[in-house]
PDB file of N, CA and C in Angstrom:
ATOM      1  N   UNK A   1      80.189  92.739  48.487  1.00  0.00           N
ATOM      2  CA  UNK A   1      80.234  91.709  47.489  1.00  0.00           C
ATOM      3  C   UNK A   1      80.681  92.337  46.168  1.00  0.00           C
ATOM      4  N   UNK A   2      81.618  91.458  45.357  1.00  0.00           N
ATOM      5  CA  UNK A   2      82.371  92.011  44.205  1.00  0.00           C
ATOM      6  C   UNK A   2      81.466  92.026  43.141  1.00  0.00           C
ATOM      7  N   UNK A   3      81.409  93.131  42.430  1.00  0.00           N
ATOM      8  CA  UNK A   3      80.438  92.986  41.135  1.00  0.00           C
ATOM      9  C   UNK A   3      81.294  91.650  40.101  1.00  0.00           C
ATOM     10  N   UNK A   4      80.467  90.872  39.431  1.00  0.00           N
ATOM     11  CA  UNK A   4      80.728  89.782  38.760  1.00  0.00           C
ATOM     12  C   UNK A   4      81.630  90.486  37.453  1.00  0.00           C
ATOM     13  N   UNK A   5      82.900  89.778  37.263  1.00  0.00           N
ATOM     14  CA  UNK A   5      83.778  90.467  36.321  1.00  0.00           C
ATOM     15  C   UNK A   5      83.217  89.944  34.647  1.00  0.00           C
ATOM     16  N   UNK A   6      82.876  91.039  33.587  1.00  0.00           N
ATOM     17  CA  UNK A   6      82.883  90.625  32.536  1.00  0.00           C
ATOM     18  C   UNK A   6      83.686  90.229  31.319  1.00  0.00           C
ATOM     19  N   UNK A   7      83.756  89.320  30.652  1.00  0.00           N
ATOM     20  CA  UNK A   7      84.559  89.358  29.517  1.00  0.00           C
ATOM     21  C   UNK A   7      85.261  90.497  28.692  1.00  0.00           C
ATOM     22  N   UNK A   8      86.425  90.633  28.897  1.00  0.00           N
ATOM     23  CA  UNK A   8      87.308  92.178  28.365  1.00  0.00           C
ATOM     24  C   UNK A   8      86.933  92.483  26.714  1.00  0.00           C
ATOM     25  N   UNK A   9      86.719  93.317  26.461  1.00  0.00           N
ATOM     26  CA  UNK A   9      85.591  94.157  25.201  1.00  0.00           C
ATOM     27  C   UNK A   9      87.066  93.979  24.006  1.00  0.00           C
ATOM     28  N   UNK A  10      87.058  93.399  23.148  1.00  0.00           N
ATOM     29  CA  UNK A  10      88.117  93.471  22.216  1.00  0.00           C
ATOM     30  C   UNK A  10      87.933  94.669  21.404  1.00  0.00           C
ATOM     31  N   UNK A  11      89.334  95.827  21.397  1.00  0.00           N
ATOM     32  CA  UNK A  11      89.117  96.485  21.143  1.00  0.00           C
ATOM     33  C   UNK A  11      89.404  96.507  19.232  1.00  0.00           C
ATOM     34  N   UNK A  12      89.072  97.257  18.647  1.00  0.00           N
ATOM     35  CA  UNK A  12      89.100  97.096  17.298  1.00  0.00           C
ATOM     36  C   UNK A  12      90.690  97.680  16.703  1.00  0.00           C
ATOM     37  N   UNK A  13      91.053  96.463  16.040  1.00  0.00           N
ATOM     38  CA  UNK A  13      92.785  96.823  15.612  1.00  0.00           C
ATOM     39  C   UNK A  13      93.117  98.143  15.052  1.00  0.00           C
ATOM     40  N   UNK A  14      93.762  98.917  15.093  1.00  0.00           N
ATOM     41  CA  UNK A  14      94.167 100.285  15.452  1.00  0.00           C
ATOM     42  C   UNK A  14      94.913 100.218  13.287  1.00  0.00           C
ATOM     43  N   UNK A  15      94.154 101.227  13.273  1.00  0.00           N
ATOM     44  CA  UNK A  15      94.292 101.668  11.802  1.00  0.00           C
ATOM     45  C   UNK A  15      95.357 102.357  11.139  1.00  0.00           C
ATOM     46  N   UNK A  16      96.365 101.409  11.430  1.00  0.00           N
ATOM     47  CA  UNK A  16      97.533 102.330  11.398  1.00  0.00           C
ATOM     48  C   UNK A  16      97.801 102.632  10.159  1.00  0.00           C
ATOM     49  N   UNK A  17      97.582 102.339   8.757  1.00  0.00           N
ATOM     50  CA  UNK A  17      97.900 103.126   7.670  1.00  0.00           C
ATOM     51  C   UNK A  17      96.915 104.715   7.494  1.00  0.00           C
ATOM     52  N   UNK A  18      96.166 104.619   8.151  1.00  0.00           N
ATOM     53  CA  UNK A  18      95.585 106.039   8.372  1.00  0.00           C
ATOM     54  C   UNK A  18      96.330 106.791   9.610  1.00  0.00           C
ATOM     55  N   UNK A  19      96.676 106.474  10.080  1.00  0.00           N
ATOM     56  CA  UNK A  19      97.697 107.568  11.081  1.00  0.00           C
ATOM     57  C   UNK A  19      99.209 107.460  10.504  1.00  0.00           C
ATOM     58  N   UNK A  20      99.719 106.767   9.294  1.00  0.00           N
ATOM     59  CA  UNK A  20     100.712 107.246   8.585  1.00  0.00           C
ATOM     60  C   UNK A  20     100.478 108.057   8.001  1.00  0.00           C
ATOM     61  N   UNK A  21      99.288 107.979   7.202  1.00  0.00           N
ATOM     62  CA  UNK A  21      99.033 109.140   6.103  1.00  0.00           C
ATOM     63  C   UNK A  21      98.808 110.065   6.942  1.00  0.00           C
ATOM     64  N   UNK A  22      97.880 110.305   8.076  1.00  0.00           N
ATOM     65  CA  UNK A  22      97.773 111.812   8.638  1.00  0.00           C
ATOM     66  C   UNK A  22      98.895 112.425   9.471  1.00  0.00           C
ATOM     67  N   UNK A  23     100.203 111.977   9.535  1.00  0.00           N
ATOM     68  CA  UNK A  23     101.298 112.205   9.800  1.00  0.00           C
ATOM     69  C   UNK A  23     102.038 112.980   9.089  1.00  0.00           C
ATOM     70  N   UNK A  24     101.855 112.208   7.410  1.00  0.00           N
ATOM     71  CA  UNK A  24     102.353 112.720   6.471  1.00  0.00           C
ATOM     72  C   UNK A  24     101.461 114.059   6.046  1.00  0.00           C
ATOM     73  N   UNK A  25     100.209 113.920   5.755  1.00  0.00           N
ATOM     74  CA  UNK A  25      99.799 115.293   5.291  1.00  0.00           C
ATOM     75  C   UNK A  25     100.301 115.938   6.492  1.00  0.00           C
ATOM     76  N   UNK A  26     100.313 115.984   7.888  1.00  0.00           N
ATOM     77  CA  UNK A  26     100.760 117.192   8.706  1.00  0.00           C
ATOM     78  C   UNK A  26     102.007 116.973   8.409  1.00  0.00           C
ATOM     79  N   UNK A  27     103.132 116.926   7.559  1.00  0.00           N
ATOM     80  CA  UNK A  27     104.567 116.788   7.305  1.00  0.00           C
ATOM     81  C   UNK A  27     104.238 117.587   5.988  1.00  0.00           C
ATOM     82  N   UNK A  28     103.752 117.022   5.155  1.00  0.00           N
ATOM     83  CA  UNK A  28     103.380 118.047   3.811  1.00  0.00           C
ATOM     84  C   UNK A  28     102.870 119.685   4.021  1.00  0.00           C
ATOM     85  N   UNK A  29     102.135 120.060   5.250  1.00  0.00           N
ATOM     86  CA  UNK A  29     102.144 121.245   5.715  1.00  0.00           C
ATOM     87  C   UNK A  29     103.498 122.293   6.410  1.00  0.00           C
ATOM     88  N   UNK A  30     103.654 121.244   7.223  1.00  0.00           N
ATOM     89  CA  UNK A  30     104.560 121.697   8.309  1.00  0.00           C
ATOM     90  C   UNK A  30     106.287 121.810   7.547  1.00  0.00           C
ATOM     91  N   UNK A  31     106.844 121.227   6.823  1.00  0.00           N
ATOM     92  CA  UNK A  31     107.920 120.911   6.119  1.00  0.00           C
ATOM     93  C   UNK A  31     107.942 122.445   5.474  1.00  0.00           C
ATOM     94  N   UNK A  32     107.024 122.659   4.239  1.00  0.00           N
ATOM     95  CA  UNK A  32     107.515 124.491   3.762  1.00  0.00           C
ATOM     96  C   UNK A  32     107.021 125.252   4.412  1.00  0.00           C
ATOM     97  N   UNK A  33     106.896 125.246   5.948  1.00  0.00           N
ATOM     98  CA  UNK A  33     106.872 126.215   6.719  1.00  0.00           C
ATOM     99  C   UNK A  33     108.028 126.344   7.571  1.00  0.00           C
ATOM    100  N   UNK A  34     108.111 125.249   7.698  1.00  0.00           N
ATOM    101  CA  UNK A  34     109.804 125.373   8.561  1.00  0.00           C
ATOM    102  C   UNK A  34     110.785 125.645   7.104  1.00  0.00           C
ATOM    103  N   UNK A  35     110.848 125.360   6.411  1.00  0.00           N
ATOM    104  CA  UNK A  35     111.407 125.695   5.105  1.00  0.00           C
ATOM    105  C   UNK A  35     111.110 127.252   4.772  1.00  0.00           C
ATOM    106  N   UNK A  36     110.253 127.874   4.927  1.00  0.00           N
ATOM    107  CA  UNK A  36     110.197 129.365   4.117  1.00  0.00           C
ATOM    108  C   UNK A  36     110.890 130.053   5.905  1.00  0.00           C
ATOM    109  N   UNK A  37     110.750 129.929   7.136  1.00  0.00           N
ATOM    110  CA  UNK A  37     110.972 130.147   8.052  1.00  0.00           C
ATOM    111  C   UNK A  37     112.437 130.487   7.749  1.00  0.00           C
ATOM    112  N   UNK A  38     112.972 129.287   7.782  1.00  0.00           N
ATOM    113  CA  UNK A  38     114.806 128.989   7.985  1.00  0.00           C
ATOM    114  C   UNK A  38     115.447 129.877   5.888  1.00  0.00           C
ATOM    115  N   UNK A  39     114.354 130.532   5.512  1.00  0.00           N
ATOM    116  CA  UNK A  39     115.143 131.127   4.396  1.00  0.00           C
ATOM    117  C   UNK A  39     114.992 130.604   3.214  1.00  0.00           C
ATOM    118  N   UNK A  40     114.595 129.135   3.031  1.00  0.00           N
ATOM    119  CA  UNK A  40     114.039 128.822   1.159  1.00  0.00           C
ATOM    120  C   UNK A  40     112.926 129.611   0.580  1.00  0.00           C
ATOM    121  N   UNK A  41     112.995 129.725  -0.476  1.00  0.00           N
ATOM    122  CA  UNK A  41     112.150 130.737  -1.470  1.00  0.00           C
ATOM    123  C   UNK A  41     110.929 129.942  -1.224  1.00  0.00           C
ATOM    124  N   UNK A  42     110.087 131.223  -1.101  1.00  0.00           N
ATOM    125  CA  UNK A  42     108.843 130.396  -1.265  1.00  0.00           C
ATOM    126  C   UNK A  42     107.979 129.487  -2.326  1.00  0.00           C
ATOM    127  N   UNK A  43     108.751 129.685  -3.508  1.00  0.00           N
ATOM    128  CA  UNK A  43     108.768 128.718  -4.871  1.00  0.00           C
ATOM    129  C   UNK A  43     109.593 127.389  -4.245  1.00  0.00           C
ATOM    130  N   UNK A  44     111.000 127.270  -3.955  1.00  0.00           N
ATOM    131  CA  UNK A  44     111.153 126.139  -3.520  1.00  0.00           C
ATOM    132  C   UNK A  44     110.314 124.975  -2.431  1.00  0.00           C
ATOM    133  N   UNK A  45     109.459 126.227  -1.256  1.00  0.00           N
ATOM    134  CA  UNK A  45     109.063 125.354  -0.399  1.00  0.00           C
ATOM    135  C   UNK A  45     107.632 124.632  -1.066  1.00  0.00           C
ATOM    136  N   UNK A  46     107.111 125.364  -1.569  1.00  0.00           N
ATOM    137  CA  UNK A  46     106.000 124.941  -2.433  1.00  0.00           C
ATOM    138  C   UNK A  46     105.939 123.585  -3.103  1.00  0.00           C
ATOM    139  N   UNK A  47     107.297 123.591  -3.951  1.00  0.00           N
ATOM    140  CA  UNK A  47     107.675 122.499  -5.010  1.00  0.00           C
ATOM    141  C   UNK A  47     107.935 121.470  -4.081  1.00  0.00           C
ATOM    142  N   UNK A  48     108.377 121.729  -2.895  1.00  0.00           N
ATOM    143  CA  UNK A  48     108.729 120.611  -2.038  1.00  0.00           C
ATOM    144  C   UNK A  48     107.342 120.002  -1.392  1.00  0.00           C
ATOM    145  N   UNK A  49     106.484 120.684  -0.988  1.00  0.00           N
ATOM    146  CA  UNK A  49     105.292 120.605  -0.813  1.00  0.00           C
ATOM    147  C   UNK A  49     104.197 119.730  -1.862  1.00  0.00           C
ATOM    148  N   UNK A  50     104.580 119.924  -2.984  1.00  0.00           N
ATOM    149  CA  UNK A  50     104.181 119.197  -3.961  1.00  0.00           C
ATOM    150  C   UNK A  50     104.427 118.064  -4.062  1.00  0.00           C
ATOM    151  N   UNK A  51     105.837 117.796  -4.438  1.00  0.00           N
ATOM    152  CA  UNK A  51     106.458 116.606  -3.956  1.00  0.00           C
ATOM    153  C   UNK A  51     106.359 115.579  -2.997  1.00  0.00           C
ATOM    154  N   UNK A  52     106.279 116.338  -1.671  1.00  0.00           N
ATOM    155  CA  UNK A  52     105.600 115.634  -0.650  1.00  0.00           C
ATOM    156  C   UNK A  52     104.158 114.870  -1.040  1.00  0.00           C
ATOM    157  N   UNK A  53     103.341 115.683  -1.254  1.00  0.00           N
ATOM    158  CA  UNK A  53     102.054 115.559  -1.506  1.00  0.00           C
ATOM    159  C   UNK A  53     101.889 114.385  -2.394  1.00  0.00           C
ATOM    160  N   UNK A  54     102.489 114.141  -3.497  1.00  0.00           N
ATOM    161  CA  UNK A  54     102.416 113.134  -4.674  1.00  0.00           C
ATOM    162  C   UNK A  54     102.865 112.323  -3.649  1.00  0.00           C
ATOM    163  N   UNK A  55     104.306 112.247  -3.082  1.00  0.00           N
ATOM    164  CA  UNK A  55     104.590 110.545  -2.605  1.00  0.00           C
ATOM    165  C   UNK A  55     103.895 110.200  -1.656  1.00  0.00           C
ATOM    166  N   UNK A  56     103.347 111.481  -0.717  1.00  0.00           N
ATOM    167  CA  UNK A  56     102.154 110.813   0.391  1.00  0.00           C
ATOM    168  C   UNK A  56     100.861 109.978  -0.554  1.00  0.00           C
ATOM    169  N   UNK A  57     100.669 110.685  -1.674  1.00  0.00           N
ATOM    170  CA  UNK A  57      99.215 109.616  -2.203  1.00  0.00           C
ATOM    171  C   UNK A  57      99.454 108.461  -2.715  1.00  0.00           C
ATOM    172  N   UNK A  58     100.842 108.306  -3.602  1.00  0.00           N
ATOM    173  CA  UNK A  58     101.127 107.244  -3.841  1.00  0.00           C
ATOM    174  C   UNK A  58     101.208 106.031  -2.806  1.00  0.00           C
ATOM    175  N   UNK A  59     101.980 106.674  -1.297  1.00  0.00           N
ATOM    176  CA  UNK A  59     101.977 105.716  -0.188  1.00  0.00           C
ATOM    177  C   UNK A  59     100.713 105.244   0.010  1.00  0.00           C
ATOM    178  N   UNK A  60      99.867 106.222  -0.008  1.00  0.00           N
ATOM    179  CA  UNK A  60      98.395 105.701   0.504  1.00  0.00           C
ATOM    180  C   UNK A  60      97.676 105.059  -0.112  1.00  0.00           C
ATOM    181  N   UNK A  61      97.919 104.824  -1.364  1.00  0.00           N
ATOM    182  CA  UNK A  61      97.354 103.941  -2.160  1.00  0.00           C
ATOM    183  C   UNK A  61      97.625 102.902  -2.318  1.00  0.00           C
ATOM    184  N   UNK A  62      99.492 102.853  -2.121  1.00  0.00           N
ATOM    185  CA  UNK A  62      99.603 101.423  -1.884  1.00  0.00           C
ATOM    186  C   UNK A  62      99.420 100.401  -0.535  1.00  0.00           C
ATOM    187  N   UNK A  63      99.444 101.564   0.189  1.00  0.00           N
ATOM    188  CA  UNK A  63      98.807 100.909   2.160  1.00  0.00           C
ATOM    189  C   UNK A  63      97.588 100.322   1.568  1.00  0.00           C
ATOM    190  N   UNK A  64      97.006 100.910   1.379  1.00  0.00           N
ATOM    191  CA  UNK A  64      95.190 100.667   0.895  1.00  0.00           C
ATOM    192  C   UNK A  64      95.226  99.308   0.154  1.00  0.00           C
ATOM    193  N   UNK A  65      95.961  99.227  -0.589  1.00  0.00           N
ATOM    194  CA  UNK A  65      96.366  97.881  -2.135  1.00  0.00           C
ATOM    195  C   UNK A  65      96.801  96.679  -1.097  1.00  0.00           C
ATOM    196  N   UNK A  66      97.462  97.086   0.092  1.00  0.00           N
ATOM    197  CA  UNK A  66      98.125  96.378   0.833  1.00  0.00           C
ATOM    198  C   UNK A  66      96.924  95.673   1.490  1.00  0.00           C
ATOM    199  N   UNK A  67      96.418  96.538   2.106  1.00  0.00           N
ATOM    200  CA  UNK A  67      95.370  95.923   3.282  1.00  0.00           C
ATOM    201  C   UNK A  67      94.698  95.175   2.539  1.00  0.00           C
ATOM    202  N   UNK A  68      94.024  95.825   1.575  1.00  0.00           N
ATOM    203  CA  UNK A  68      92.880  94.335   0.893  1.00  0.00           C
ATOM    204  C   UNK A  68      93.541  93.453   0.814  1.00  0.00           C
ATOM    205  N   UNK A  69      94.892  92.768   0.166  1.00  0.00           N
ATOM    206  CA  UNK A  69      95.180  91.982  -0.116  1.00  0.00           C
ATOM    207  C   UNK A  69      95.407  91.375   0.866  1.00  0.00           C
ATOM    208  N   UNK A  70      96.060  91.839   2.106  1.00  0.00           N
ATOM    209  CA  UNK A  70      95.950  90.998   3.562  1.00  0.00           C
ATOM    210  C   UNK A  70      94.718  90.609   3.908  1.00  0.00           C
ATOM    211  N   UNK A  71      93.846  91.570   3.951  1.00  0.00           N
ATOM    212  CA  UNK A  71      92.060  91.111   4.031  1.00  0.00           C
ATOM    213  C   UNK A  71      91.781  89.973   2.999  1.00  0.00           C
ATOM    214  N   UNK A  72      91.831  89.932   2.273  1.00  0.00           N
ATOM    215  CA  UNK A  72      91.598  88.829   1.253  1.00  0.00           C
ATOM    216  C   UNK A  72      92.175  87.693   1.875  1.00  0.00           C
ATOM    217  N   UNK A  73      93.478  87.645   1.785  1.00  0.00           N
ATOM    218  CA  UNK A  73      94.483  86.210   2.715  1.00  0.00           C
ATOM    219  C   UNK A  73      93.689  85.834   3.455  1.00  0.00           C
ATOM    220  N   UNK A  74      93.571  86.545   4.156  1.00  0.00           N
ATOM    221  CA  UNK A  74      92.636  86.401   5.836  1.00  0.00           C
ATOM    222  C   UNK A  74      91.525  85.552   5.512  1.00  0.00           C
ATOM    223  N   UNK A  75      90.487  86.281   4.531  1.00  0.00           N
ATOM    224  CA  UNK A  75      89.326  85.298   4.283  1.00  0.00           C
ATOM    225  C   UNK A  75      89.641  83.990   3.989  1.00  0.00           C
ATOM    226  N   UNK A  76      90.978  84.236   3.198  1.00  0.00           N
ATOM    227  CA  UNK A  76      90.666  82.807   2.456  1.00  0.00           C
ATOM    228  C   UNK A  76      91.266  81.482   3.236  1.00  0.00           C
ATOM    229  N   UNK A  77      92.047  82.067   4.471  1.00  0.00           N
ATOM    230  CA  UNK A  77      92.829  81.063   5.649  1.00  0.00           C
ATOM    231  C   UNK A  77      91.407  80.829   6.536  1.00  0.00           C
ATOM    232  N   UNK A  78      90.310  81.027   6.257  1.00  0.00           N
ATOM    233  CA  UNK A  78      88.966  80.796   6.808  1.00  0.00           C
ATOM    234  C   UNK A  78      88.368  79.721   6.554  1.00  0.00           C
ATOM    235  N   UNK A  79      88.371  79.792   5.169  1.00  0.00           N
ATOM    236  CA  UNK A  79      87.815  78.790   4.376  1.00  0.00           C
ATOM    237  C   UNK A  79      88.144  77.757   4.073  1.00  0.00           C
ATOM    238  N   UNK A  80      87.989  76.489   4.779  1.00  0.00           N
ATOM    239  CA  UNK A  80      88.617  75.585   4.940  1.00  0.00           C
ATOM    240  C   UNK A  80      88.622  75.027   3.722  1.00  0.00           C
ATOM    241  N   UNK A  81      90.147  74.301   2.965  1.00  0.00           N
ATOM    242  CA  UNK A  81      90.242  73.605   1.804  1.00  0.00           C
ATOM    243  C   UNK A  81      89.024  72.437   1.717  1.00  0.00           C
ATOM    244  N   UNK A  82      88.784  71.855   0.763  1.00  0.00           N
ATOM    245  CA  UNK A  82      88.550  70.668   0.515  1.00  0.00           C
ATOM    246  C   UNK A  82      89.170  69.496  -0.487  1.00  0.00           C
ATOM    247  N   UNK A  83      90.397  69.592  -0.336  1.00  0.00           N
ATOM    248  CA  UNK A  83      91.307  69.026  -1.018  1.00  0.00           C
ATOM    249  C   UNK A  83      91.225  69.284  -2.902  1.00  0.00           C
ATOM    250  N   UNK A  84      92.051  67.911  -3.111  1.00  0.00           N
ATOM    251  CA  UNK A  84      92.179  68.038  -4.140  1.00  0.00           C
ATOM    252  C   UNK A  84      91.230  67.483  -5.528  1.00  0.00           C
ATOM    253  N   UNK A  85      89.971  66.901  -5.061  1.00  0.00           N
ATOM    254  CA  UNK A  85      88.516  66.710  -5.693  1.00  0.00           C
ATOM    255  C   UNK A  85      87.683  66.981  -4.939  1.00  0.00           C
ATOM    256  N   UNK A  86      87.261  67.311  -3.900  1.00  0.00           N
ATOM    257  CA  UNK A  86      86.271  68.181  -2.776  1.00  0.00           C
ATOM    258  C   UNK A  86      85.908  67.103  -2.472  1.00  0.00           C
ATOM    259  N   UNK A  87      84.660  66.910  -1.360  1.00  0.00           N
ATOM    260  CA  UNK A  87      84.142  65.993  -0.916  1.00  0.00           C
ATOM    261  C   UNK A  87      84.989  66.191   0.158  1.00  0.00           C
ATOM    262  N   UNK A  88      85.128  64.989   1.503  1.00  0.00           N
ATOM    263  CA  UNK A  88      84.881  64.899   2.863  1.00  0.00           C
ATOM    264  C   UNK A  88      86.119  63.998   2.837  1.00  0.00           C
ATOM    265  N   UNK A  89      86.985  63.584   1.996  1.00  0.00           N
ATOM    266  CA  UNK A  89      87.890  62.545   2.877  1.00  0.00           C
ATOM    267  C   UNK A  89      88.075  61.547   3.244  1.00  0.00           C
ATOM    268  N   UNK A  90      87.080  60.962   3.225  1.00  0.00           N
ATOM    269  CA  UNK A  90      86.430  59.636   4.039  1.00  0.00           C
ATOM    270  C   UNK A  90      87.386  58.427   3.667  1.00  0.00           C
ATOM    271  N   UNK A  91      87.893  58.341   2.551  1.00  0.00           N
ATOM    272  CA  UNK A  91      88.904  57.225   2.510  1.00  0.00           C
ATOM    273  C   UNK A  91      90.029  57.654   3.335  1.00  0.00           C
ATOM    274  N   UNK A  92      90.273  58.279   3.922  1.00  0.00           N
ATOM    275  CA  UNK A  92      91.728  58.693   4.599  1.00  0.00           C
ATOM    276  C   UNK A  92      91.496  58.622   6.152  1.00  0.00           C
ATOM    277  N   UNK A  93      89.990  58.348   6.337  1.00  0.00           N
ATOM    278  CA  UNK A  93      89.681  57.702   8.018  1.00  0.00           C
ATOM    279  C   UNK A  93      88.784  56.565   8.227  1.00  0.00           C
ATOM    280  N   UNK A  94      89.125  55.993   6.968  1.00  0.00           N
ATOM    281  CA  UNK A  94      89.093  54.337   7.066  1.00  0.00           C
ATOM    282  C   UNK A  94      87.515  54.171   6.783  1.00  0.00           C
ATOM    283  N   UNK A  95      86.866  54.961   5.547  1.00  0.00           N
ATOM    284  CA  UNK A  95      85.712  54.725   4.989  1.00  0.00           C
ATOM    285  C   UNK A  95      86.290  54.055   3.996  1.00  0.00           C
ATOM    286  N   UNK A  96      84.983  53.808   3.092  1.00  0.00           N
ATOM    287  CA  UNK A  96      85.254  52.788   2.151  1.00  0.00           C
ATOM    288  C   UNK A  96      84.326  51.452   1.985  1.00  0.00           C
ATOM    289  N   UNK A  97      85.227  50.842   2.086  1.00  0.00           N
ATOM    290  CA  UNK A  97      84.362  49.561   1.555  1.00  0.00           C
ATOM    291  C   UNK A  97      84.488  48.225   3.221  1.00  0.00           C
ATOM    292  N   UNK A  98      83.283  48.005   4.037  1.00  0.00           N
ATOM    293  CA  UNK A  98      83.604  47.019   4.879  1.00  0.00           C
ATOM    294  C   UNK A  98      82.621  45.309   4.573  1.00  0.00           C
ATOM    295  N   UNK A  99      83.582  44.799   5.147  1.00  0.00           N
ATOM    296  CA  UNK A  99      82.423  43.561   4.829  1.00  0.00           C
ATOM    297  C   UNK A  99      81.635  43.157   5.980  1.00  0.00           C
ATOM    298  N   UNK A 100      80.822  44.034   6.399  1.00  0.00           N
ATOM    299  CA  UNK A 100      79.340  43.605   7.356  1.00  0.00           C
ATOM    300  C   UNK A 100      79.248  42.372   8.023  1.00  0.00           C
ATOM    301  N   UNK A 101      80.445  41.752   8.215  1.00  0.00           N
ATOM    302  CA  UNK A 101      80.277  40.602   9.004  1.00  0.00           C
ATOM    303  C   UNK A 101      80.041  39.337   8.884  1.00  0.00           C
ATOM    304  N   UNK A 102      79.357  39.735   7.395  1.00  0.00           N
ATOM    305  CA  UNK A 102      79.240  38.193   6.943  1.00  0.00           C
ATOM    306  C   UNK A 102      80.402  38.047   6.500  1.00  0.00           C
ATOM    307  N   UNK A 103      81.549  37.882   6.423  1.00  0.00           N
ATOM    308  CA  UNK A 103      82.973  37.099   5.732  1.00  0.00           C
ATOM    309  C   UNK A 103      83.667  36.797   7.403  1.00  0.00           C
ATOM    310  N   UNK A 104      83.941  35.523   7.332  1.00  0.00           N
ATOM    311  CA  UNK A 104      84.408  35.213   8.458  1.00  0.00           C
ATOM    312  C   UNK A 104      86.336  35.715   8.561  1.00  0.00           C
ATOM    313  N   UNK A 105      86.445  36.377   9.311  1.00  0.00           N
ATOM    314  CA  UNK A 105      88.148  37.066   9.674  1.00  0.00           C
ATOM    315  C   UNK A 105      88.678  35.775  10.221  1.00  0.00           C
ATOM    316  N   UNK A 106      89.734  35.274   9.700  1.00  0.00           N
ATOM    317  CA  UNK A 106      91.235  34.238  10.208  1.00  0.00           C
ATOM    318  C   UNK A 106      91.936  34.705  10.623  1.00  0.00           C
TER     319      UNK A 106
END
């Protein structure tokens, strides 16, 4: 007899502005080493290293700037409007005003 199959475990969305950045710092390492290797001064590979380093934080800060603001969207496509004076609508599905029966319909 088959064990009873369970509901598939959702796995948690994959963090991909953190595996850009740790791409990049191993690129900010690896770059003036293949650089002092193949013959640049070790002052040049450095400066390049630097360089690297600044535009990797800048990226990461703006990934980071990014996500909240998608996180934010997100919440707020949650929260269902309530138009344009709040309240429920009710005139737009035929609330309002009825006459209870006493007025005779022709």
């Amino acid at each position: 007899m088959p064990a009873p199959r369970t509901a598939p475990r959702k796995r948690p969305a994959p963090d991909t502005a953190s595996d850009v950045v740790r791409w990049a710092a191993f690129s900010c390492v690896l770059v003036p080493v293949v650089l002092v290797y193949y013959g640049t001064s070790p002052a040049g590979a450095i400066s390049t290293m630097l360089g690297l380093t600044t535009v990797t934080g800048v990226c990461r800060a703006l990934l980071r700037e990014s996500e909240r603001g998608a996180a934010q969207v997100t919440a707020e496509e949650r929260v269902p409007h309530r138009g344009r004076h709040g309240g429920n609508g009710t005139r737009a599905y035929g609330g309002g005003r009825h006459s209870k029966g006493s007025t005779p319909i022709v």
